[in-house]
N, C-alpha and C. Protein backbone atom coordinates (compact mmCIF):
# COMPACT_ATOMS: atom_id res chain seq x y z
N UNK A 1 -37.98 31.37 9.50
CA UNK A 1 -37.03 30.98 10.54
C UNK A 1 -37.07 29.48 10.78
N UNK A 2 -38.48 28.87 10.94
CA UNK A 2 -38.46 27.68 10.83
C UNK A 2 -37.36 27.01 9.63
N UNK A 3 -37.91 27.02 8.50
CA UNK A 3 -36.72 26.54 7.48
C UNK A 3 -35.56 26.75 8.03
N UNK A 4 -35.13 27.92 8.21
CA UNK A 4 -33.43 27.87 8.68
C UNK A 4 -32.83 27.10 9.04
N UNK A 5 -33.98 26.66 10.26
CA UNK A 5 -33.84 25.73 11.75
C UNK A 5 -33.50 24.52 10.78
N UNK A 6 -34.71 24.23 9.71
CA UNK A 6 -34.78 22.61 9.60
C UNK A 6 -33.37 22.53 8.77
N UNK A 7 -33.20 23.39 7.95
CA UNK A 7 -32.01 23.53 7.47
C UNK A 7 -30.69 22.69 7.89
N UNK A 8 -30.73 23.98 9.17
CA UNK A 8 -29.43 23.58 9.79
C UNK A 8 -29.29 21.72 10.68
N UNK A 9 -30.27 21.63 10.87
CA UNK A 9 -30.75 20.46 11.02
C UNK A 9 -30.24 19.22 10.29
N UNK A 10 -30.72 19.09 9.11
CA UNK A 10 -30.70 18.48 8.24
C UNK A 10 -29.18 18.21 8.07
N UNK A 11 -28.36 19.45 8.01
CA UNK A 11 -26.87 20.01 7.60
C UNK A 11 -25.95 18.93 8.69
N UNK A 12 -26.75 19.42 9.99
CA UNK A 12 -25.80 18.59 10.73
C UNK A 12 -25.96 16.95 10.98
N UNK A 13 -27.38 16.96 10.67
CA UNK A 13 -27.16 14.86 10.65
C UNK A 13 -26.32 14.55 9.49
N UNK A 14 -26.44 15.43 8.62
CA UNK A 14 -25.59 14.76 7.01
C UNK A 14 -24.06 15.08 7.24
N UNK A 15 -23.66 15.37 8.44
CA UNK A 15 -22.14 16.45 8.72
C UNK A 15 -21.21 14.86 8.87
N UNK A 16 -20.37 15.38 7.74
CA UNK A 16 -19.32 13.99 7.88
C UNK A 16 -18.19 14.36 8.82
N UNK A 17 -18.27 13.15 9.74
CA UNK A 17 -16.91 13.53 10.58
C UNK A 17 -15.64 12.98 9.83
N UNK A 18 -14.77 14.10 9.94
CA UNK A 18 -13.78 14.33 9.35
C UNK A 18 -12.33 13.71 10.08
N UNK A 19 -11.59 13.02 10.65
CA UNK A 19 -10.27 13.10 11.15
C UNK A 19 -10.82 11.88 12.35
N UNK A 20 -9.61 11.81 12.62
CA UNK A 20 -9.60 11.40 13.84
C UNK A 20 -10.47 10.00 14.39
N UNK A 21 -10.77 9.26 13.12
CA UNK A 21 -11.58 8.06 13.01
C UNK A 21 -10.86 6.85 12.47
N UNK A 22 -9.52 6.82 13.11
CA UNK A 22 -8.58 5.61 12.44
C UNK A 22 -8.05 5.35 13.24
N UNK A 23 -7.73 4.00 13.82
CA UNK A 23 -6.06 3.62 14.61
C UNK A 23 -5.07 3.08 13.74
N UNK A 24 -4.17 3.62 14.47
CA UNK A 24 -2.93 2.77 14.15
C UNK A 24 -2.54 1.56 14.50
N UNK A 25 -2.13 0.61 13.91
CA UNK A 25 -1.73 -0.88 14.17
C UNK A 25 -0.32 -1.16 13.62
N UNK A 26 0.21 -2.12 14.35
CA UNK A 26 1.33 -2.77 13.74
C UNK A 26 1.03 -3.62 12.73
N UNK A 27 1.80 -3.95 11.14
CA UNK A 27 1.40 -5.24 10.58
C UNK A 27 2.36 -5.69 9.92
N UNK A 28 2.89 -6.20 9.12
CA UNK A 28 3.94 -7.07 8.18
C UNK A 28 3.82 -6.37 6.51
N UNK A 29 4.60 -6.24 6.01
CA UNK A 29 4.08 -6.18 4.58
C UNK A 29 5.48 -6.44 3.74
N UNK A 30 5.47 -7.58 2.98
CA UNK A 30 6.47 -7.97 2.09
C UNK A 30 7.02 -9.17 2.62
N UNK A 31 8.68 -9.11 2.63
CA UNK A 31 9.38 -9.81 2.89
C UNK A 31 9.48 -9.01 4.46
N UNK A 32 8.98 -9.59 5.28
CA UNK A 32 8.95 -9.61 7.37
C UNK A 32 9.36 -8.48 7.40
N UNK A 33 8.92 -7.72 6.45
CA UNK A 33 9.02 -5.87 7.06
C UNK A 33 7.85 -5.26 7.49
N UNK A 34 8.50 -4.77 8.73
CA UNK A 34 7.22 -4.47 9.57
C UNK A 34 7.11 -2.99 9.12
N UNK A 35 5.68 -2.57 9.10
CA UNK A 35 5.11 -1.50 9.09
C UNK A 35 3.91 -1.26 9.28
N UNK A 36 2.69 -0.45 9.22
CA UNK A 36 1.97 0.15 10.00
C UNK A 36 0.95 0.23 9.50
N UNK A 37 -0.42 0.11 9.56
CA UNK A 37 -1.64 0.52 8.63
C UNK A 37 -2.45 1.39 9.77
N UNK A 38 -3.69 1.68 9.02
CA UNK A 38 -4.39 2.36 10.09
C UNK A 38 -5.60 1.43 9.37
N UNK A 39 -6.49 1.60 10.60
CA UNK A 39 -8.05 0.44 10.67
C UNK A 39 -8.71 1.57 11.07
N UNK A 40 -10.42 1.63 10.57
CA UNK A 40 -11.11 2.49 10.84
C UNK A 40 -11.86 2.02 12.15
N UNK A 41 -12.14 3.09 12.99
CA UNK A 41 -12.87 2.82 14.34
C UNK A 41 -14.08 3.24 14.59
N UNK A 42 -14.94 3.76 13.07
CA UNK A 42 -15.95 4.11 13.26
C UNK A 42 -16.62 3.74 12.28
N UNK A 43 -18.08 3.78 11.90
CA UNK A 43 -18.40 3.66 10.80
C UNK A 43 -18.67 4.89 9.71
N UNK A 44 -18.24 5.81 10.61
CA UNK A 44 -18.14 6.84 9.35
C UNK A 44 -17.04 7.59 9.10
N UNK A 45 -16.14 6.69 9.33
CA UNK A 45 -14.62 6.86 8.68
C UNK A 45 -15.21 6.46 7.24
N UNK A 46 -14.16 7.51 5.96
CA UNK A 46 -14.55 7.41 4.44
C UNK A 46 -13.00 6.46 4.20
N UNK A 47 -12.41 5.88 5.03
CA UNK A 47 -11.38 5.20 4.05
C UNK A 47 -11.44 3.62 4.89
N UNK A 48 -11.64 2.93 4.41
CA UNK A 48 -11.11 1.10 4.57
C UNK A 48 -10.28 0.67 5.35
N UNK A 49 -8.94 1.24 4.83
CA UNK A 49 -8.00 0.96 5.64
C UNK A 49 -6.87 1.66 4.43
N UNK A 50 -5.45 1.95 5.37
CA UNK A 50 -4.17 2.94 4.99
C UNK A 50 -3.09 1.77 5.37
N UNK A 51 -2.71 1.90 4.21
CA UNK A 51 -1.14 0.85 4.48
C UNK A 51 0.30 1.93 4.20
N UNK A 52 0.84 1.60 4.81
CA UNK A 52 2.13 2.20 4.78
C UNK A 52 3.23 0.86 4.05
N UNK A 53 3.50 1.06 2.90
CA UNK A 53 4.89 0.68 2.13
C UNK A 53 6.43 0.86 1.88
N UNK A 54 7.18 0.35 3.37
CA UNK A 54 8.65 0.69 3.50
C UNK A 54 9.47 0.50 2.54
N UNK A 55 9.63 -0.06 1.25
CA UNK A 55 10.25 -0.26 0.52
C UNK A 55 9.95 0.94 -0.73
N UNK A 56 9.10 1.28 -1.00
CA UNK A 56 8.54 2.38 -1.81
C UNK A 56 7.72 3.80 -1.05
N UNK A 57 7.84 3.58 -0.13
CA UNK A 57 7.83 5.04 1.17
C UNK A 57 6.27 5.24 0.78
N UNK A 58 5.47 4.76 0.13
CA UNK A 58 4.17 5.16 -0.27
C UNK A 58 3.16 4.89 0.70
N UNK A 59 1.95 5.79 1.17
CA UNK A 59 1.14 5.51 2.16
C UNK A 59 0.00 5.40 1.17
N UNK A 60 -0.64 4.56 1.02
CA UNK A 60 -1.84 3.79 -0.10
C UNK A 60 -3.04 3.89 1.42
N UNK A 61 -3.86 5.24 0.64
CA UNK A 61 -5.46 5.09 1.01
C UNK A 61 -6.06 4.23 0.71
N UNK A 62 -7.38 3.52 1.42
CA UNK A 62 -8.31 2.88 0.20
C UNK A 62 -9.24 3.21 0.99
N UNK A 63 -9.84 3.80 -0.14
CA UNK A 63 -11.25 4.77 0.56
C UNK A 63 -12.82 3.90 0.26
N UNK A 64 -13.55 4.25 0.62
CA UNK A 64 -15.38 3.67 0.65
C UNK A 64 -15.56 3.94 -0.66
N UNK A 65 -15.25 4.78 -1.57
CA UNK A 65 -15.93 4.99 -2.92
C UNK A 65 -15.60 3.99 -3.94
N UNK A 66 -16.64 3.26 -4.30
CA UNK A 66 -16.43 1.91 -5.13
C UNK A 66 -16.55 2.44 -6.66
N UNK A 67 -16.23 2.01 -7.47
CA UNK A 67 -16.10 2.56 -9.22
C UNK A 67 -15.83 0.79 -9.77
N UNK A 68 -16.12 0.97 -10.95
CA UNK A 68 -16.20 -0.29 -11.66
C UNK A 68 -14.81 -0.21 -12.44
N UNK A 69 -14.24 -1.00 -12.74
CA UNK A 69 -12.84 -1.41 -13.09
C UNK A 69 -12.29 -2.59 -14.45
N UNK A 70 -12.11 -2.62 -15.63
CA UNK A 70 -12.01 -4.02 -15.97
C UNK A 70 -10.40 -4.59 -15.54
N UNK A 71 -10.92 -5.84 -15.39
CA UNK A 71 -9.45 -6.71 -14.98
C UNK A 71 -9.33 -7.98 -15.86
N UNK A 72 -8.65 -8.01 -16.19
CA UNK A 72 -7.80 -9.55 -17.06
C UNK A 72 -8.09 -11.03 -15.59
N UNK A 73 -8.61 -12.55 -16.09
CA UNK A 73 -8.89 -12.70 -14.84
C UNK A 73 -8.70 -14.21 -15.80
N UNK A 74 -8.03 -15.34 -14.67
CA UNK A 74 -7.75 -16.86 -15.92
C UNK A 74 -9.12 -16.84 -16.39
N UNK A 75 -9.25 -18.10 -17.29
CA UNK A 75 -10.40 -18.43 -17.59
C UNK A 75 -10.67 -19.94 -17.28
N UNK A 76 -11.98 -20.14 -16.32
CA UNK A 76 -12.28 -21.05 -15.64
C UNK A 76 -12.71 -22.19 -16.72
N UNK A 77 -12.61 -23.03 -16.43
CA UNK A 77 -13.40 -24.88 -16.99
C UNK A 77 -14.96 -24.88 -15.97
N UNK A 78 -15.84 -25.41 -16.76
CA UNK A 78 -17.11 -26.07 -15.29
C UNK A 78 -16.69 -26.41 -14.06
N UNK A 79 -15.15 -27.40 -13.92
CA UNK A 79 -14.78 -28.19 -12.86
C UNK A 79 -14.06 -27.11 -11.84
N UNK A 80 -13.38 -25.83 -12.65
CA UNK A 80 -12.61 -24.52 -12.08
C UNK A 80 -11.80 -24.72 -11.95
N UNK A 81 -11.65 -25.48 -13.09
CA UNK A 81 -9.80 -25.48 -13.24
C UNK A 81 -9.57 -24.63 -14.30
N UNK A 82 -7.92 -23.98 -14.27
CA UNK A 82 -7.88 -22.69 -15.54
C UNK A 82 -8.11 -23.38 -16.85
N UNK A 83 -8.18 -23.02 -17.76
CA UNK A 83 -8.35 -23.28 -19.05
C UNK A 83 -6.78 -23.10 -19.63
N UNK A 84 -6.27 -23.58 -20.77
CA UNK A 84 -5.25 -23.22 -21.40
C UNK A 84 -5.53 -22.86 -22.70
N UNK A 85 -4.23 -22.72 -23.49
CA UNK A 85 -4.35 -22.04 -24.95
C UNK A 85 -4.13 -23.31 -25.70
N UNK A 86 -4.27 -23.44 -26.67
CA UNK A 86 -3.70 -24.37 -27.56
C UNK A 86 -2.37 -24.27 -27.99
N UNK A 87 -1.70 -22.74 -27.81
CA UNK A 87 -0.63 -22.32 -28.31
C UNK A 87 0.39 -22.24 -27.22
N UNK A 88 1.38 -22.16 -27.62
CA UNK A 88 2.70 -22.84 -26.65
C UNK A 88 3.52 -20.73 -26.82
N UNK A 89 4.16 -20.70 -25.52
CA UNK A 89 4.81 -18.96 -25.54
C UNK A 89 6.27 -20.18 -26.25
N UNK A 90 7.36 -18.38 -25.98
CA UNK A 90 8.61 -19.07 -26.89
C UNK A 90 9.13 -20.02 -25.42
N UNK A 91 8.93 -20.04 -24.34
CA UNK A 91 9.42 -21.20 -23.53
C UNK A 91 8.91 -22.78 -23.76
N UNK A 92 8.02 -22.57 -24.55
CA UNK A 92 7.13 -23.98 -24.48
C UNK A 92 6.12 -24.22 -23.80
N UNK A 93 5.80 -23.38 -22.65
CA UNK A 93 4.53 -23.19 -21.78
C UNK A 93 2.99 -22.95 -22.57
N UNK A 94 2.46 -23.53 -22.12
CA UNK A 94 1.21 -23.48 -22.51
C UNK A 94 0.62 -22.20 -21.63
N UNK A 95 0.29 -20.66 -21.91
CA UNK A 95 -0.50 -19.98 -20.99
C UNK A 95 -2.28 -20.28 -21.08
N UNK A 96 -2.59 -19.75 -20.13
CA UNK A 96 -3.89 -19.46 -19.32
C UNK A 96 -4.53 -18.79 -20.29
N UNK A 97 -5.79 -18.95 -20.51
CA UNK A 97 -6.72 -18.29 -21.50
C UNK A 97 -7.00 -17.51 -20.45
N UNK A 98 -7.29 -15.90 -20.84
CA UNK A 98 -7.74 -14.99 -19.92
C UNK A 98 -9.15 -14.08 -20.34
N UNK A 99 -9.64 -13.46 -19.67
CA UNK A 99 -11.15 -12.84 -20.18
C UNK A 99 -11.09 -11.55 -19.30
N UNK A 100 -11.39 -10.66 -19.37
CA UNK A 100 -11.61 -9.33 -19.27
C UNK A 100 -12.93 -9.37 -18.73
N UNK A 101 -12.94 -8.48 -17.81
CA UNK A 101 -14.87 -8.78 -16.27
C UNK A 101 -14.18 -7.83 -15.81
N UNK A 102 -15.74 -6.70 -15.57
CA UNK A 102 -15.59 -5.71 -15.01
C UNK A 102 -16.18 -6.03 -13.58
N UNK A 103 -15.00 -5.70 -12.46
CA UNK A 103 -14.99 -5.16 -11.35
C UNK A 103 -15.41 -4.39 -10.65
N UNK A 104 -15.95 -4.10 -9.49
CA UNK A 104 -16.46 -3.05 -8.44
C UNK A 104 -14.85 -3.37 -7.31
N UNK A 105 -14.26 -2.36 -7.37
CA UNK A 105 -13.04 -2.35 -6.61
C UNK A 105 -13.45 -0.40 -6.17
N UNK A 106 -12.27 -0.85 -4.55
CA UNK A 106 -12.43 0.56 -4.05
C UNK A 106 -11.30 1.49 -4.71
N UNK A 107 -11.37 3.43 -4.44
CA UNK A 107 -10.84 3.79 -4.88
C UNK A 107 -9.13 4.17 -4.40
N UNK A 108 -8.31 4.05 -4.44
CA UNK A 108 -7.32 4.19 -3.80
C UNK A 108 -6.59 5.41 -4.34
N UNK A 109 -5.54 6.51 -3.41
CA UNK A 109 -4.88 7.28 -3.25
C UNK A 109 -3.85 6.82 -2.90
N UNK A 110 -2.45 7.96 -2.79
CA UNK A 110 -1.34 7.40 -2.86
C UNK A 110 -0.78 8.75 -2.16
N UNK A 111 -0.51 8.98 -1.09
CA UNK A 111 0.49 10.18 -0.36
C UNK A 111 2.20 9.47 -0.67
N UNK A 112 2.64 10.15 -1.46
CA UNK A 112 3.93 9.85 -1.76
C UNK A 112 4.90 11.24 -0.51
N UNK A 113 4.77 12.05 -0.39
CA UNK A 113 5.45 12.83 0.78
C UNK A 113 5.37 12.69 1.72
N UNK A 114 6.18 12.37 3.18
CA UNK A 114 6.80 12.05 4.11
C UNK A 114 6.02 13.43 5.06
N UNK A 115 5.87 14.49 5.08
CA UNK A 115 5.18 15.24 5.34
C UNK A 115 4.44 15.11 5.40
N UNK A 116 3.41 15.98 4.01
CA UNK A 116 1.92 14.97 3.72
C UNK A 116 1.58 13.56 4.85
N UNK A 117 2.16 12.40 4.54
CA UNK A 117 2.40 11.31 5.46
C UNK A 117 1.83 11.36 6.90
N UNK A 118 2.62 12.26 7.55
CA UNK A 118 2.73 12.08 9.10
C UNK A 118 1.36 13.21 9.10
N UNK A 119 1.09 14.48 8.29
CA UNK A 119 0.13 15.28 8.59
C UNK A 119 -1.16 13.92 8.46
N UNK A 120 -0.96 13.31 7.60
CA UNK A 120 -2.50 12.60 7.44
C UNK A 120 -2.42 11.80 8.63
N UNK A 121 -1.33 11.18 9.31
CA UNK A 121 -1.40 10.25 10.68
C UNK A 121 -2.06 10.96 11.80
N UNK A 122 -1.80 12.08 11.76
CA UNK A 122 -2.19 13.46 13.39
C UNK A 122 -3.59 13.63 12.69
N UNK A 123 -3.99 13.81 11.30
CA UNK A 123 -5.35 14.07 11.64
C UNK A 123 -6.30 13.11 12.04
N UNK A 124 -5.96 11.80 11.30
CA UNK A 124 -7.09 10.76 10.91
C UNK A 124 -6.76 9.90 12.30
N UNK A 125 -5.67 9.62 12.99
CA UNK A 125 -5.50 8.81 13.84
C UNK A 125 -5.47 8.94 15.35
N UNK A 126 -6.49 8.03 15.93
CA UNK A 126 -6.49 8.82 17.15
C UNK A 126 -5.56 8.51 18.39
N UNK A 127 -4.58 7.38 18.34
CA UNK A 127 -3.53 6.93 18.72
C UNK A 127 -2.40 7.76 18.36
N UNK A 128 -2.03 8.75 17.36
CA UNK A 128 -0.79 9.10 17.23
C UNK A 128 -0.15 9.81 17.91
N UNK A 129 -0.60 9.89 18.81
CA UNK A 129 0.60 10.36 20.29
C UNK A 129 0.92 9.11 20.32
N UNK A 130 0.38 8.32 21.16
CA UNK A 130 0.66 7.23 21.20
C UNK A 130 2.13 6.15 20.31
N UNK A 131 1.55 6.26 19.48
CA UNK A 131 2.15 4.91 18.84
C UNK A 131 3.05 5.65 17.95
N UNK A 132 4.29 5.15 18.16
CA UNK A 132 5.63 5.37 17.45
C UNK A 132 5.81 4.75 15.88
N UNK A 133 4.67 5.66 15.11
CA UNK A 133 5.35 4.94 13.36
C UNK A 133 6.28 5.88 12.85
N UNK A 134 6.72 6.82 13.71
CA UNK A 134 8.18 7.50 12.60
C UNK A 134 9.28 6.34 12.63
N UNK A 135 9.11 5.43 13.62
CA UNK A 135 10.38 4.24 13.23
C UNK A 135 9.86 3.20 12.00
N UNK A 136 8.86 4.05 11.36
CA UNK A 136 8.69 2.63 9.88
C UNK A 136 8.84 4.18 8.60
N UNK A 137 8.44 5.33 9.06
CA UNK A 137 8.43 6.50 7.54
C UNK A 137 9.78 6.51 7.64
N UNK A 138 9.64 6.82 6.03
CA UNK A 138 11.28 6.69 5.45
C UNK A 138 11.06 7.93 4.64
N UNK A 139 12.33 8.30 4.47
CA UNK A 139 11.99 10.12 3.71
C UNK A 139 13.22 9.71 2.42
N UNK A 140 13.28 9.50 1.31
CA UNK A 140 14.08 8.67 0.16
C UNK A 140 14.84 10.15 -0.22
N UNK A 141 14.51 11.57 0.06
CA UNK A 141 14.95 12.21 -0.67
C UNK A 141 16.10 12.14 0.32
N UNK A 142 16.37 12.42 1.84
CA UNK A 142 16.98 12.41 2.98
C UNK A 142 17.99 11.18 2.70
N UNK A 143 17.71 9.87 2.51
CA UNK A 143 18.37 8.67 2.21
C UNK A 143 19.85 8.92 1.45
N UNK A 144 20.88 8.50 1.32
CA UNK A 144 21.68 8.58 1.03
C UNK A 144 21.58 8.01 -0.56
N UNK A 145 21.50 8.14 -1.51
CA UNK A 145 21.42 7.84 -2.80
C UNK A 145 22.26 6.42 -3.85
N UNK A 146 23.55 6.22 -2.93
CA UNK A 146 24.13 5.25 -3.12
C UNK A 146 24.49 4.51 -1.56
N UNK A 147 24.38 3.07 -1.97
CA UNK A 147 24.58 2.31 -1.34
C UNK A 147 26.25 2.05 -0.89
N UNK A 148 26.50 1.31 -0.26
CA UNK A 148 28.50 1.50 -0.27
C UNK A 148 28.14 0.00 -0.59
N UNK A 149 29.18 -0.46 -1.21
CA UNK A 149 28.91 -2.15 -2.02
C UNK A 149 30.34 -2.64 -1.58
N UNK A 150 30.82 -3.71 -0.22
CA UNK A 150 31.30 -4.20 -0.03
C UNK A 150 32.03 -5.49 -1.21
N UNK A 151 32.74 -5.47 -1.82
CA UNK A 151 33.47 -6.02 -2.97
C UNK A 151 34.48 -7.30 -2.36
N UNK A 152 34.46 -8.26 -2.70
CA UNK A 152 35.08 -9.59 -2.33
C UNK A 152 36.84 -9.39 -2.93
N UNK A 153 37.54 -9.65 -2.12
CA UNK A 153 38.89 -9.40 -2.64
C UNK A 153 38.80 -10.40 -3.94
N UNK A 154 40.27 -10.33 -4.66
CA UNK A 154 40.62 -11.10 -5.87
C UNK A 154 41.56 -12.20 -4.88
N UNK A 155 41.25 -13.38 -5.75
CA UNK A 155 41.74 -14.50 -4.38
C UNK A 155 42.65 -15.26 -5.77
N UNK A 156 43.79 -16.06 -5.53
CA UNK A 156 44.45 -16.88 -6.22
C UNK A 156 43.90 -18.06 -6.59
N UNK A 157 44.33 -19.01 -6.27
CA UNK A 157 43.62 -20.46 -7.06
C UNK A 157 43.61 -21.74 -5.74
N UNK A 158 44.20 -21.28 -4.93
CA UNK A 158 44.44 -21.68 -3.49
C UNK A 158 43.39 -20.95 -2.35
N UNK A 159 42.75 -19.65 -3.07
CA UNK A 159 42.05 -18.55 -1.67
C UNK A 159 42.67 -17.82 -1.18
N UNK A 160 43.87 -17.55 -1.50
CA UNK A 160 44.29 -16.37 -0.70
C UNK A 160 44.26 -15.23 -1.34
N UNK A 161 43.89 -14.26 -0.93
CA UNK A 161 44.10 -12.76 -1.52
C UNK A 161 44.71 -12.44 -1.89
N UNK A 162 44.52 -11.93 -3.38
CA UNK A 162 46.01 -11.34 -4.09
C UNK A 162 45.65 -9.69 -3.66
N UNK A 163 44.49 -9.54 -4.31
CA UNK A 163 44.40 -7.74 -3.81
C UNK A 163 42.80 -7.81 -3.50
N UNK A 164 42.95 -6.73 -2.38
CA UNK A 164 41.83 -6.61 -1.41
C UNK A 164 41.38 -5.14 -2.21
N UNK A 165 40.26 -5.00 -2.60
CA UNK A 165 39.43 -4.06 -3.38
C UNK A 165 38.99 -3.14 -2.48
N UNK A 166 38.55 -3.41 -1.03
CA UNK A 166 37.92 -2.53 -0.10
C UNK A 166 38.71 -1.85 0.31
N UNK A 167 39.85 -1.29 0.33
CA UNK A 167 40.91 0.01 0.56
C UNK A 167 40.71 1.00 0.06
């Protein structure tokens, strides 16, 4: 019975809290489009930080689990300035000598559903009563598929309109 005890013991200091360990914030991302991340408020929140991407509707995890990565990266001089090639591309540019170095980067996820989406906001966030981010989720399937493309009339040689296209 003892064991059981220490057992259960053990079970619950190692018990990861699950949800409800993120806020929501306002932030910028791109060209002055505002949208939303979440910041962790504890230290045993398992993700970094959650960005939300209005232009590609994608909510990008980035979680605590680090993995090694290679990346293409310039290649430095002593002084740290890039290095170049000897060889010229077909513009005439001289590129950047580059070298391949493996990375420790975190692991990232990708909730592409609008659903999915808002379920992961109600669990992980403890503001989402609160704070209004359905005015930044965008649902692309819902979206109207074509744009309407306002067309410039055909104008003479003077500017005036011969025929107006938008009718």
């Amino acid at each position: 019975m003892l064991l059981l005890t220490q057992y259960k013991i053990k079970v619950m200091q190692n018990k990861i809290n699950y949800g409800k360990n993120m806020k929501l914030v306002s932030s910028y991302w791109g060209n002055d489009d505002t949208s939303f991340k979440l910041i962790p408020v504890s230290d045993d929140c398992p993700y970094t930080e959650v960005v939300y991407i209005p232009e590609t509707t994608l909510m990008v995890v980035i979680s605590k689990i680090a993995k090694q990565n290679f990346q293409m990266f310039n290649k430095l001089n002593d002084d740290g300035d890039i290095e170049y090639s000897k060889k010229v591309d077909a513009s005439g540019k001289k590129q950047p000598k580059q070298k391949r170095t493996q990375v420790e980067v975190f692991q990232e996820y990708y909730i592409i559903n609008a659903d999915e989406q808002e379920e992961f906001i109600k669990e992980f966030a403890v503001n989402a009563d609160t704070f209004n981010y359905n005015k930044f989720l965008r649902d692309i399937e819902k979206e109207s598929k074509v744009a309407k493309i306002e067309k410039a009339p055909i104008v003479d040689t003077q500017g005036a309109p011969i025929l107006n296209v938008n009718k």
